[in-house]
PDB file of N, CA and C in Angstrom:
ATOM      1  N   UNK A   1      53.734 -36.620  -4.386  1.00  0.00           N
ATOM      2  CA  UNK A   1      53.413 -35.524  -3.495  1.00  0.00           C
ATOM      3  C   UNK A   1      51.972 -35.605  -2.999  1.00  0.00           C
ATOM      4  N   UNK A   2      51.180 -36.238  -3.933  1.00  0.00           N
ATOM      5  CA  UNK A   2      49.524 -36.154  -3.628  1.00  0.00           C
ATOM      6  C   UNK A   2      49.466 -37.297  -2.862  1.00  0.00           C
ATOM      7  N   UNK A   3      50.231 -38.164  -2.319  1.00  0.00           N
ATOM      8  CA  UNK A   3      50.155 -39.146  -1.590  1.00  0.00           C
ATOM      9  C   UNK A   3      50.523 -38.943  -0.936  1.00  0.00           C
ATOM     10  N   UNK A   4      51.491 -38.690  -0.378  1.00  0.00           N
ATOM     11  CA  UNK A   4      52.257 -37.601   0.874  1.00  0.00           C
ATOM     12  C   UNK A   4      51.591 -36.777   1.724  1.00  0.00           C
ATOM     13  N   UNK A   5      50.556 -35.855   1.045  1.00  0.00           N
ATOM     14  CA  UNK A   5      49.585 -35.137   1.282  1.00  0.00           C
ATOM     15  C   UNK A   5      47.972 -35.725   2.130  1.00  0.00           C
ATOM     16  N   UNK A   6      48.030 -36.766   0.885  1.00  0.00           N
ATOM     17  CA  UNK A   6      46.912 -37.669   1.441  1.00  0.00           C
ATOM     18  C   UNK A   6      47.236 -38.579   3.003  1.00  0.00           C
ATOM     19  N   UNK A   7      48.349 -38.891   3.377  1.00  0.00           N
ATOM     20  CA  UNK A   7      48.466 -39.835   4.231  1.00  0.00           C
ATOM     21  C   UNK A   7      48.864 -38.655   5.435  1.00  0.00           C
ATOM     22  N   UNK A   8      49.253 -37.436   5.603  1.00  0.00           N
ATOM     23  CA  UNK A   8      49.493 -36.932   6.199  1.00  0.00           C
ATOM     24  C   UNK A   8      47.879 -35.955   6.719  1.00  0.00           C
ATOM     25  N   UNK A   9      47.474 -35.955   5.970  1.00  0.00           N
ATOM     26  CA  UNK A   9      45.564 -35.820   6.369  1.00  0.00           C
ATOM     27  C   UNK A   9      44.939 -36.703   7.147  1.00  0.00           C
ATOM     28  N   UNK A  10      45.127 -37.700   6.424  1.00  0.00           N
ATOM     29  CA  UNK A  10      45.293 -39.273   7.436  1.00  0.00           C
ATOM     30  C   UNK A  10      45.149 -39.113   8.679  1.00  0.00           C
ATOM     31  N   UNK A  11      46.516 -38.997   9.194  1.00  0.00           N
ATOM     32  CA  UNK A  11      47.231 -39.227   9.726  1.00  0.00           C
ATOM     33  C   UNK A  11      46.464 -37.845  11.085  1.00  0.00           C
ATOM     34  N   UNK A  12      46.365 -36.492  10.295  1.00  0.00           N
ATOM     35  CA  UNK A  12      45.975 -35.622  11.449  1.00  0.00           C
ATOM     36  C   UNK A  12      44.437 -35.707  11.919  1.00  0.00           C
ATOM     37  N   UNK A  13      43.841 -36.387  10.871  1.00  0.00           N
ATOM     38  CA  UNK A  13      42.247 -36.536  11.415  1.00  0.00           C
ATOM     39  C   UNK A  13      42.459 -37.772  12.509  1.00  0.00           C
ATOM     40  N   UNK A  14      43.291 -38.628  11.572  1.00  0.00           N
ATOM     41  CA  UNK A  14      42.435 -39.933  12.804  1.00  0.00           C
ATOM     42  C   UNK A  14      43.489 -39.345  14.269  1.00  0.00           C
ATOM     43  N   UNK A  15      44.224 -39.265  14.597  1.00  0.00           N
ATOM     44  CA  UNK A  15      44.606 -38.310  15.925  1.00  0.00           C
ATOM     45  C   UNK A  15      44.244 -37.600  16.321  1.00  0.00           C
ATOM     46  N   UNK A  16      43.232 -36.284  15.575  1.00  0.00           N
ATOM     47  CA  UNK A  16      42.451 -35.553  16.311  1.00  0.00           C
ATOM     48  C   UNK A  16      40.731 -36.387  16.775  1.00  0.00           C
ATOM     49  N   UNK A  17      40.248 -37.079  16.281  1.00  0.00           N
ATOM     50  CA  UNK A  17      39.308 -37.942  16.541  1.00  0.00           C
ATOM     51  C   UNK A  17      39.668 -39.168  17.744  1.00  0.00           C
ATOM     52  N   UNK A  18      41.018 -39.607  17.460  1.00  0.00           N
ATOM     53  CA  UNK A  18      41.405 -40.715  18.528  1.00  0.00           C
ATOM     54  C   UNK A  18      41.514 -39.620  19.912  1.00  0.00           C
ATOM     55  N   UNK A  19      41.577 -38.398  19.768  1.00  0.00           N
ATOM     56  CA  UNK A  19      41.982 -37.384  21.036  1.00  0.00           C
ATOM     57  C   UNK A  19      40.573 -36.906  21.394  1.00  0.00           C
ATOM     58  N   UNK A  20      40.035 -36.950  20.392  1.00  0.00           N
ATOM     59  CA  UNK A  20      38.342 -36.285  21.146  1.00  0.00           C
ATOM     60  C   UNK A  20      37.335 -37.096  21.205  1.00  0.00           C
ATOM     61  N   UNK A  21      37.526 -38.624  21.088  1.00  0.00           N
ATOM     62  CA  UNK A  21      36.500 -39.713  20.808  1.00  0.00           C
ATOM     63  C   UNK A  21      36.344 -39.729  22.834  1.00  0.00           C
ATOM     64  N   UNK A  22      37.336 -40.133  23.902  1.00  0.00           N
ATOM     65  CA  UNK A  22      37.352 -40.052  24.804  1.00  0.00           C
ATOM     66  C   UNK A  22      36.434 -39.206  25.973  1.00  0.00           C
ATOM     67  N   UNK A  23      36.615 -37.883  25.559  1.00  0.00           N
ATOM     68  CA  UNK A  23      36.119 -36.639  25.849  1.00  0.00           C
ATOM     69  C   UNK A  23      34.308 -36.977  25.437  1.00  0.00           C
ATOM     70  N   UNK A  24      34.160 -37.041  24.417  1.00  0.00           N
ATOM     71  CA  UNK A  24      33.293 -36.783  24.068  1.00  0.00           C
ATOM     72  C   UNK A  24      32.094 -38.469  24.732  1.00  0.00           C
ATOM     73  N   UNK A  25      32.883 -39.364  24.679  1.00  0.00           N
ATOM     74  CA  UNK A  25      32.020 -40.718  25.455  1.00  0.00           C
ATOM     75  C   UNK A  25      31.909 -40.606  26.777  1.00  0.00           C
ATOM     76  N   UNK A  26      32.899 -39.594  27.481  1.00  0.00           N
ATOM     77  CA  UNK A  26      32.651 -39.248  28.767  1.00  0.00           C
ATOM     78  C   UNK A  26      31.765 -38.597  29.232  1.00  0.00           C
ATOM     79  N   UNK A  27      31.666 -37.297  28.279  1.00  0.00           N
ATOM     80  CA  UNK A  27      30.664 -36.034  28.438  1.00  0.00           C
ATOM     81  C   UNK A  27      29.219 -36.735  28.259  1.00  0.00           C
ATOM     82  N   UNK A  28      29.136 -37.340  27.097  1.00  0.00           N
ATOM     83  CA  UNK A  28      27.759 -37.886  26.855  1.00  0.00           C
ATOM     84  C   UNK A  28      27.131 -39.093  27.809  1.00  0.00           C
ATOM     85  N   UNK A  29      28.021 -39.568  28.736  1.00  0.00           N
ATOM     86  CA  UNK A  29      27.538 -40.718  29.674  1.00  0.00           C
ATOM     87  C   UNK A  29      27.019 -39.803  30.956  1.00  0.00           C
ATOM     88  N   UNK A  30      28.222 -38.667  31.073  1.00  0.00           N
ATOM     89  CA  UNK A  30      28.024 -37.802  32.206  1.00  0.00           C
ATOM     90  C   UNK A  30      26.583 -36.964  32.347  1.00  0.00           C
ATOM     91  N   UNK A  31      26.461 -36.648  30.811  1.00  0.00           N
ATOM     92  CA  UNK A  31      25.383 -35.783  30.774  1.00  0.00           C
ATOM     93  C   UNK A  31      23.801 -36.217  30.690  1.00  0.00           C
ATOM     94  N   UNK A  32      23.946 -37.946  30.573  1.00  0.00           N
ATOM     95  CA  UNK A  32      22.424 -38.826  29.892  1.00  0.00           C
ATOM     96  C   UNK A  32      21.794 -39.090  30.773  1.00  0.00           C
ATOM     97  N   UNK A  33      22.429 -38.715  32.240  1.00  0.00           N
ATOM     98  CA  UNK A  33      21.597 -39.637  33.399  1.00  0.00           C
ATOM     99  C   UNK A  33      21.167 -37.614  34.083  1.00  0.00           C
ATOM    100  N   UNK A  34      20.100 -37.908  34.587  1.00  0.00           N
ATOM    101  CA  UNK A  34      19.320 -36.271  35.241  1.00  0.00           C
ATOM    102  C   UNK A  34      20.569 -36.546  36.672  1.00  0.00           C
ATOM    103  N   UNK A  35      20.778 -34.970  36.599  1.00  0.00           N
ATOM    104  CA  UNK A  35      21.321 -34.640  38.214  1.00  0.00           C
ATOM    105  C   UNK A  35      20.424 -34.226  39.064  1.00  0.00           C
ATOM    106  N   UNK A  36      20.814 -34.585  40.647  1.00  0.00           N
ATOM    107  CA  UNK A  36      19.439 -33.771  41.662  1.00  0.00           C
ATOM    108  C   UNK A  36      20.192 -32.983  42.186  1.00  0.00           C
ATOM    109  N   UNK A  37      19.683 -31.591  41.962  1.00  0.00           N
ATOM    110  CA  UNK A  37      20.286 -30.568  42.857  1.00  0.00           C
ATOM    111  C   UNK A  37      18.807 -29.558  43.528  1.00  0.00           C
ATOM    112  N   UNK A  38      19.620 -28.332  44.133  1.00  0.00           N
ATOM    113  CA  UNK A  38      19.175 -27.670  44.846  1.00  0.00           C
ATOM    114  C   UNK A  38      18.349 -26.758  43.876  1.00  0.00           C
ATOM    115  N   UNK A  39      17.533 -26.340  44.226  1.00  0.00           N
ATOM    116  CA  UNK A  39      17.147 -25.005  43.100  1.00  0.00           C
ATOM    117  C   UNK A  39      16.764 -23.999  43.496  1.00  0.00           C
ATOM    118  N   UNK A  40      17.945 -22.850  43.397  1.00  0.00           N
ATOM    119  CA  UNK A  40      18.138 -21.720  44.452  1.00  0.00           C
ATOM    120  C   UNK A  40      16.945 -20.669  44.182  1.00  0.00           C
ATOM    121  N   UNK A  41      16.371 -20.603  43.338  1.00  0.00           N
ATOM    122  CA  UNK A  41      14.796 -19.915  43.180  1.00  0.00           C
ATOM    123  C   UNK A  41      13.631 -20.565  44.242  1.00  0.00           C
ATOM    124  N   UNK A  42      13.596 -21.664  44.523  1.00  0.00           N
ATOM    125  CA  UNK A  42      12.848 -22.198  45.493  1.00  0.00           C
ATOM    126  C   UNK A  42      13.227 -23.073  46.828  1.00  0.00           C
ATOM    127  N   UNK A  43      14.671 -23.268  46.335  1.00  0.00           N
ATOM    128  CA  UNK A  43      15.515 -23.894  47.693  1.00  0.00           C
ATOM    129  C   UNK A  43      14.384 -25.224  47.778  1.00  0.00           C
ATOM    130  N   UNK A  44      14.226 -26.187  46.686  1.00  0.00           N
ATOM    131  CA  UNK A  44      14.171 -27.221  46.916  1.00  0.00           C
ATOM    132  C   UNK A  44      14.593 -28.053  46.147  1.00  0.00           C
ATOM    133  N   UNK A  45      14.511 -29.438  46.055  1.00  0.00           N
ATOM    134  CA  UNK A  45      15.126 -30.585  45.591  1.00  0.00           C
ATOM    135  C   UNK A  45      14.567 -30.283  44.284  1.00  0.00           C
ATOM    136  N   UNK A  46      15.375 -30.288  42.870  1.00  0.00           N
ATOM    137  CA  UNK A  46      14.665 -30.598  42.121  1.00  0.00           C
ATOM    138  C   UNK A  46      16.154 -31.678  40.966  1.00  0.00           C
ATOM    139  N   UNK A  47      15.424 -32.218  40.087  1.00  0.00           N
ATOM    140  CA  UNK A  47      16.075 -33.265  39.040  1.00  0.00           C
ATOM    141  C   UNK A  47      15.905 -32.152  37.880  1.00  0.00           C
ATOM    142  N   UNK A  48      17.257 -32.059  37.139  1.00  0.00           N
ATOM    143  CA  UNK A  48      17.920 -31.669  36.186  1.00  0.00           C
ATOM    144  C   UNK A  48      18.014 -32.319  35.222  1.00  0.00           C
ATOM    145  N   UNK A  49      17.844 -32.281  33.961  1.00  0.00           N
ATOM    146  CA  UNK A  49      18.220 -33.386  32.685  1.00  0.00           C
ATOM    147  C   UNK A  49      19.036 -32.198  31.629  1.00  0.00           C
ATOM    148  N   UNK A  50      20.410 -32.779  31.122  1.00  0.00           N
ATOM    149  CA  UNK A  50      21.027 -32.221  29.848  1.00  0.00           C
ATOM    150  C   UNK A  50      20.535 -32.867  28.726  1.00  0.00           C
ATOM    151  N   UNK A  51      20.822 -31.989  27.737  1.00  0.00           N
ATOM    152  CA  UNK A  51      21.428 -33.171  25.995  1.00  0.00           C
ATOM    153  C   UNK A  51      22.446 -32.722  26.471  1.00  0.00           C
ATOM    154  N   UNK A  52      21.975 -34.691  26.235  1.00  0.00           N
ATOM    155  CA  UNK A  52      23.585 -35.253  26.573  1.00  0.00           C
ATOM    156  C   UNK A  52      24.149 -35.111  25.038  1.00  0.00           C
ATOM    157  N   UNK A  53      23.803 -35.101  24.044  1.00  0.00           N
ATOM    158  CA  UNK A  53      24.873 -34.806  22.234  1.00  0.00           C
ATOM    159  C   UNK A  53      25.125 -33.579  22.525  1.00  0.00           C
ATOM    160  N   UNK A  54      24.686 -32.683  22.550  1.00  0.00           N
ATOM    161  CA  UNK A  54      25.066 -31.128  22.530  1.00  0.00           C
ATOM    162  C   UNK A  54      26.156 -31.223  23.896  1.00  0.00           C
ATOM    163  N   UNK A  55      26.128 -31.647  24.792  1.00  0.00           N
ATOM    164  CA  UNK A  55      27.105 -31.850  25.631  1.00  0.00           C
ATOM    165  C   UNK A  55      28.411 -32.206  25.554  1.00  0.00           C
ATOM    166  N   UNK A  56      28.390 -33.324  24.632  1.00  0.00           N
ATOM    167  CA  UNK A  56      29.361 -34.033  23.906  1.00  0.00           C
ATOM    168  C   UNK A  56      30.542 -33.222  23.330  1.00  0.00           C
ATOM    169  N   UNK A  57      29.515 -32.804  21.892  1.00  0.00           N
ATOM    170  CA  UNK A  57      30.084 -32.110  21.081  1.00  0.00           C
ATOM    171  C   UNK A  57      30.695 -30.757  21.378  1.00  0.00           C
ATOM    172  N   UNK A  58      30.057 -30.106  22.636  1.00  0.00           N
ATOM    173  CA  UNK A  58      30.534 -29.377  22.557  1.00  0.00           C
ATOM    174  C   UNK A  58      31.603 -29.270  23.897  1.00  0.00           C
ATOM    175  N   UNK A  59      31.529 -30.488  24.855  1.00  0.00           N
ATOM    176  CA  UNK A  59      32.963 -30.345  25.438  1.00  0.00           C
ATOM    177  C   UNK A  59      34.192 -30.585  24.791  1.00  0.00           C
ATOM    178  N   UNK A  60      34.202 -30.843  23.101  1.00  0.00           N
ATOM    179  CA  UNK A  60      35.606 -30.873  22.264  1.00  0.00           C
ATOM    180  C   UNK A  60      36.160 -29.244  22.379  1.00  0.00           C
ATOM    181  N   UNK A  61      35.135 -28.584  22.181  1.00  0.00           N
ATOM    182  CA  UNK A  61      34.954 -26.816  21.754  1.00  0.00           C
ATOM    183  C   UNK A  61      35.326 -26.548  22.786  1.00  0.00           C
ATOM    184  N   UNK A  62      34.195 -26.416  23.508  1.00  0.00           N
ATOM    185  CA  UNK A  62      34.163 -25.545  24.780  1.00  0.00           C
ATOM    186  C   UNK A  62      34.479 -26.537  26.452  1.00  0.00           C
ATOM    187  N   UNK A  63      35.392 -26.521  26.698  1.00  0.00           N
ATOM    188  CA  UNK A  63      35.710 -27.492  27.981  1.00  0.00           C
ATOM    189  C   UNK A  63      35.595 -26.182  28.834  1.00  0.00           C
ATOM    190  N   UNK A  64      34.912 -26.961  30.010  1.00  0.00           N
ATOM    191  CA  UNK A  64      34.747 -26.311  31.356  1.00  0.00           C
ATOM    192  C   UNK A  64      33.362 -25.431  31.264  1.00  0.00           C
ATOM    193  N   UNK A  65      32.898 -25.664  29.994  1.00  0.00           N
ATOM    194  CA  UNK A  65      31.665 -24.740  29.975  1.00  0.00           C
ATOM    195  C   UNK A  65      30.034 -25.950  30.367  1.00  0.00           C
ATOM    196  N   UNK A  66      29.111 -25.549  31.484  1.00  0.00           N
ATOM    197  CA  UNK A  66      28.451 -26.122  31.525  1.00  0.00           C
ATOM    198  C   UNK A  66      27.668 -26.273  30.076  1.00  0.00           C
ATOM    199  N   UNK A  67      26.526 -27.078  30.192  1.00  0.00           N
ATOM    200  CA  UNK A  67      25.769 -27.456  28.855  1.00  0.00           C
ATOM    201  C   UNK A  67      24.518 -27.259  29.037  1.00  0.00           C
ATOM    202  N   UNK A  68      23.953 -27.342  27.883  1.00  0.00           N
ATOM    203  CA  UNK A  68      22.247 -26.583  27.880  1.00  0.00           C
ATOM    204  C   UNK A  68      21.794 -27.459  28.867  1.00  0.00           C
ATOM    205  N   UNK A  69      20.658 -26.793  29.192  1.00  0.00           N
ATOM    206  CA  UNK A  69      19.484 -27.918  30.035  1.00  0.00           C
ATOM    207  C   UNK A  69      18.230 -28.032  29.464  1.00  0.00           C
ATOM    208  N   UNK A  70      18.207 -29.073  29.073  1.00  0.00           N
ATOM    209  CA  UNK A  70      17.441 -29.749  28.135  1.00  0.00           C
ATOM    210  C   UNK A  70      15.496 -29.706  28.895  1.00  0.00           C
ATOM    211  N   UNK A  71      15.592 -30.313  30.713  1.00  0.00           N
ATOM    212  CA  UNK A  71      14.322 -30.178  31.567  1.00  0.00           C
ATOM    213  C   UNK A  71      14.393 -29.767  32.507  1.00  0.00           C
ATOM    214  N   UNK A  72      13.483 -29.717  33.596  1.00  0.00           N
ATOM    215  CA  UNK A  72      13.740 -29.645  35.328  1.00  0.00           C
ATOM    216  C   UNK A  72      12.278 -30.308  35.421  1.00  0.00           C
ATOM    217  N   UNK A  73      12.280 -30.959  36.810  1.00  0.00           N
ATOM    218  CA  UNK A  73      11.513 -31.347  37.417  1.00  0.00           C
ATOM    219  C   UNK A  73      10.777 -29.934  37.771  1.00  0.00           C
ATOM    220  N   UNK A  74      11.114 -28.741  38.309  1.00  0.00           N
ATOM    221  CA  UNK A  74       9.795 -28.047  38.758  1.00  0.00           C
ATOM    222  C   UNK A  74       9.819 -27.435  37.295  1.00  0.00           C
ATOM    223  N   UNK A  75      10.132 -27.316  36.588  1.00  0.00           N
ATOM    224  CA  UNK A  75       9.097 -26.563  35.433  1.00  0.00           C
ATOM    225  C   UNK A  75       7.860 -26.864  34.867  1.00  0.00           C
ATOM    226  N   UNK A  76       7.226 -26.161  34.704  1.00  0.00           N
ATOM    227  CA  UNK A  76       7.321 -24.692  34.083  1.00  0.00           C
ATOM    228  C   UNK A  76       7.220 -23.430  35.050  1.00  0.00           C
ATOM    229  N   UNK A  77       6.682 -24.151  36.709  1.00  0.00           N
ATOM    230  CA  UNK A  77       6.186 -23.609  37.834  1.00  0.00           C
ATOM    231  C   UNK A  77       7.028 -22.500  37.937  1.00  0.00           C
ATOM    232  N   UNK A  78       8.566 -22.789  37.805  1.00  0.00           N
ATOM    233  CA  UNK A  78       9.190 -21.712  38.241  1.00  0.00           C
ATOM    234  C   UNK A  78      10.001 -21.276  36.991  1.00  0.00           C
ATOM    235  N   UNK A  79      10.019 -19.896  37.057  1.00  0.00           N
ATOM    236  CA  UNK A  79      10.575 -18.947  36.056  1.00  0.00           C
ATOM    237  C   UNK A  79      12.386 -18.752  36.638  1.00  0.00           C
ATOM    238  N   UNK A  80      12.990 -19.615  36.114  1.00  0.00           N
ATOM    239  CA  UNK A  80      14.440 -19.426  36.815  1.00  0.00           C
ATOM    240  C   UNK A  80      15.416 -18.866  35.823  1.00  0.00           C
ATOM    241  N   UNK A  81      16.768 -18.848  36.426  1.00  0.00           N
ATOM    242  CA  UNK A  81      18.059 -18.369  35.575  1.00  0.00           C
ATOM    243  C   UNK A  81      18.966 -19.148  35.076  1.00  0.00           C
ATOM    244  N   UNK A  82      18.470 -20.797  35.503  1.00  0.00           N
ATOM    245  CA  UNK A  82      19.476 -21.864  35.433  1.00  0.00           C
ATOM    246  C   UNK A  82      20.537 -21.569  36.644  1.00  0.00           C
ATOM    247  N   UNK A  83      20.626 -21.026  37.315  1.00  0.00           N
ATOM    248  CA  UNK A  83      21.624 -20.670  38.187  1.00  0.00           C
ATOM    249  C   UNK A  83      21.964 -22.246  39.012  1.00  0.00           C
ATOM    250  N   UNK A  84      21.442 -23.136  38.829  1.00  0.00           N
ATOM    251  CA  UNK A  84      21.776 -24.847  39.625  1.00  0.00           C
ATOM    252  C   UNK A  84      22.785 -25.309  38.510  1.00  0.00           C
ATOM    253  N   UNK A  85      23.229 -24.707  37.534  1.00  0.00           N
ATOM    254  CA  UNK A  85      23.832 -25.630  36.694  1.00  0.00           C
ATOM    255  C   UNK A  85      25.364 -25.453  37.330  1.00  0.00           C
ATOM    256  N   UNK A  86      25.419 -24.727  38.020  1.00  0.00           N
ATOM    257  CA  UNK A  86      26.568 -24.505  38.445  1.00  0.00           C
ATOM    258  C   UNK A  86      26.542 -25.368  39.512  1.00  0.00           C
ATOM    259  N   UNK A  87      25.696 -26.381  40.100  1.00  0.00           N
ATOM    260  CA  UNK A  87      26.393 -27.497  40.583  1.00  0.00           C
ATOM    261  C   UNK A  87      26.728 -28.607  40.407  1.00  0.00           C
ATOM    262  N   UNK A  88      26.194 -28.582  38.910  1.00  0.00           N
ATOM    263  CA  UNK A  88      26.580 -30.024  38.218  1.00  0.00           C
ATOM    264  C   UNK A  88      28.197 -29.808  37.719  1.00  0.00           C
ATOM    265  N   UNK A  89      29.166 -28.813  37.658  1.00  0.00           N
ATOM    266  CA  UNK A  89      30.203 -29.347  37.281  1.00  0.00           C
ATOM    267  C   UNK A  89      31.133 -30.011  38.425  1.00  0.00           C
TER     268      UNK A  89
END
């Protein structure tokens, strides 16, 4: 029975890992390189950077949810809401 048990543990980790290993090499490639967007506090060009790990990990959790922002090119100048992250998805 304790072997039964054991291989069926097995069996549900490495499938939930073979199902979120994907997800998670995507998110973290997606998230390592800075995006350039708009930045609606000053309506100009600025470069965006995520963590890209916290990105990762947490598109297993939370899918469809943007991810922290790690820099910006105009900071500290401007006091914003993050409100550009909504064009990186």
């Amino acid at each position: 029975m304790i072997i039964f048990l054991f291989i069926l543990s097995f069996l549900v980790n490495f499938i939930a890992i073979t199902m979120a290993l994907p997800t998670i090499i995507y998110t973290y490639q997606r998230y390592s390189r800075g995006k350039l967007v708009t930045c609606p506090e000053k309506n100009q060009q600025a470069t965006i950077a995520f963590a890209p790990k916290v990105a990762a990990i947490s598109a297993v959790f939370i899918p469809k949810e943007i991810r922290i922002i790690k820099e910006c090119s105009l900071w500290p100048s401007v006091q914003c809401t993050r409100a550009c992250r909504l064009q990186v998805q």
